[in-house]
Protein backbone atom coordinates (compact mmCIF):
# COMPACT_ATOMS: atom_id res chain seq x y z
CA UNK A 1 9.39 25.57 -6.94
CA UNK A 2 12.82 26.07 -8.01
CA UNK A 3 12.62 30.04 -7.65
CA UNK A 4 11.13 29.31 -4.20
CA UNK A 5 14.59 27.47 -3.31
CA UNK A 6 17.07 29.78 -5.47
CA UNK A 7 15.02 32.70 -2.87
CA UNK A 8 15.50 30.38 0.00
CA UNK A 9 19.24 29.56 -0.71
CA UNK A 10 20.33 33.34 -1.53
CA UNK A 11 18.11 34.90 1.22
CA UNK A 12 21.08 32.89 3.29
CA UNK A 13 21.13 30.93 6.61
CA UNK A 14 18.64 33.10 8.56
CA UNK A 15 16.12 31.98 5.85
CA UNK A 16 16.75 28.89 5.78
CA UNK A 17 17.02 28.16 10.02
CA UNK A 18 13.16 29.80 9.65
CA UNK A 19 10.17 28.14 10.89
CA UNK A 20 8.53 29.34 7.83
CA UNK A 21 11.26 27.49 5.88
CA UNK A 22 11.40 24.34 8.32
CA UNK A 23 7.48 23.93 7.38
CA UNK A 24 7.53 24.73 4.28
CA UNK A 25 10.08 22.38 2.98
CA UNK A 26 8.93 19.39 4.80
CA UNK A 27 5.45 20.02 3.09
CA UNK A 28 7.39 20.19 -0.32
CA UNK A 29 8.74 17.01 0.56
CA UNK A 30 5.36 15.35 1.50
CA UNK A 31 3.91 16.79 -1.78
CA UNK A 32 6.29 16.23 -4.39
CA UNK A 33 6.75 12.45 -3.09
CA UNK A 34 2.97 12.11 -3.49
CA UNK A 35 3.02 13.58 -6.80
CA UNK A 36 5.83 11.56 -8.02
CA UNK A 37 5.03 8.01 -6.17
CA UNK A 38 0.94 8.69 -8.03
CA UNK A 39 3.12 9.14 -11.53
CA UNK A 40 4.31 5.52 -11.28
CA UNK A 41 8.11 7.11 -9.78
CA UNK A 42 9.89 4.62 -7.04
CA UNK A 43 10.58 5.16 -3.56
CA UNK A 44 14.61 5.89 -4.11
CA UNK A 45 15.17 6.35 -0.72
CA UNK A 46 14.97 2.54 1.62
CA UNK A 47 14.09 5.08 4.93
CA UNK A 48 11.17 6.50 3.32
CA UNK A 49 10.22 3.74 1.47
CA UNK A 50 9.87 1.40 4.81
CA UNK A 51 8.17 4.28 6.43
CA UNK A 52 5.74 4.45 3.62
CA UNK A 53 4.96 0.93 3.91
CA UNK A 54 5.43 0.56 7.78
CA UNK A 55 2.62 3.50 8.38
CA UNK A 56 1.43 4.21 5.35
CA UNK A 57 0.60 8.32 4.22
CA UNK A 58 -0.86 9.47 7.63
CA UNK A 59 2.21 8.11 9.45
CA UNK A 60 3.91 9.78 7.02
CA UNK A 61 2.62 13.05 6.97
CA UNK A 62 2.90 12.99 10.93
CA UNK A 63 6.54 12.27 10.71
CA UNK A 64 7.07 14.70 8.66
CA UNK A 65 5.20 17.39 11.49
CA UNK A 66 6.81 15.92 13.91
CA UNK A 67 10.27 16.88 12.23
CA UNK A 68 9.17 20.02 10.97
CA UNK A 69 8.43 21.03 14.74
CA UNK A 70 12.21 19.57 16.32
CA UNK A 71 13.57 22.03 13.21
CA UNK A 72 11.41 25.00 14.50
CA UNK A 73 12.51 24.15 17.77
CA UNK A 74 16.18 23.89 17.60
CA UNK A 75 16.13 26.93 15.20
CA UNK A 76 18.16 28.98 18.13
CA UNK A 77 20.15 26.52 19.26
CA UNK A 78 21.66 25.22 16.28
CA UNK A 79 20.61 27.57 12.57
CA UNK A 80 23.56 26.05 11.20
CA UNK A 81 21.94 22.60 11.61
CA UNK A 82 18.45 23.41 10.49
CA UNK A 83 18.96 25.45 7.46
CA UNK A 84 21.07 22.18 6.24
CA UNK A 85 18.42 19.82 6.83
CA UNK A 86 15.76 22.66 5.44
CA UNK A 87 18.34 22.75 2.39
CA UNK A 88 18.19 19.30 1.98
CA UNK A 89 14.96 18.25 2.51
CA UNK A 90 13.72 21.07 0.06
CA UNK A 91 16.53 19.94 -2.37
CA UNK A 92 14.55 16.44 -2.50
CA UNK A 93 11.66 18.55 -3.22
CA UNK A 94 13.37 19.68 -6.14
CA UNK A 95 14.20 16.87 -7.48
CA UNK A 96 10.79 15.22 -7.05
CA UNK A 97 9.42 17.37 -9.22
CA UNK A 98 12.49 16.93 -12.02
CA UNK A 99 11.56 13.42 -12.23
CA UNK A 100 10.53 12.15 -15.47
């Protein structure tokens, strides 16, 4: 995972304004919260962790589309935008899986 995002983050905006990068990262996210929330981590972030309990996984997961598919749209209109929130959101990835 952390070549993926070292590729993502020197490949440069274009990359990261993708669709390819807009779904991919908000999977990551999904994935590695999973992973680390089923190894006994805590919900860090209060957004996330009232979504979790507000509409449990399948909300989730649909919020998550749902975002992934304003990125994708907006990719034209505003890269600059959505290759920061792809950075981000892939960032958390990251760190999901660096937790202990």
């Amino acid at each position: 995972m952390r070549s993926l995002v070292l590729i993502l983050l020197l490949s440069g905006c274009t990359t990261l304004a993708s669709p390819q990068a807009s779904i991919g990262c908000q999977a990551a996210d999904v994935a590695t919260t999973a992973i680390a929330l089923h190894a006994g981590a805590l919900e860090a972030n209060p957004i996330v962790n009232g979504l979790l309990s507000s509409v449990g996984w399948p909300g989730f997961i649909v919020i998550k589309a749902l975002m992934a598919w304003a990125l994708i749209a907006n990719e034209k209109k505003a890269p600059a935008v959505v290759a920061t929130v792809n950075t981000a959101t892939c960032g958390v990835a990251v760190h999901n899986l660096l937790l202990p």
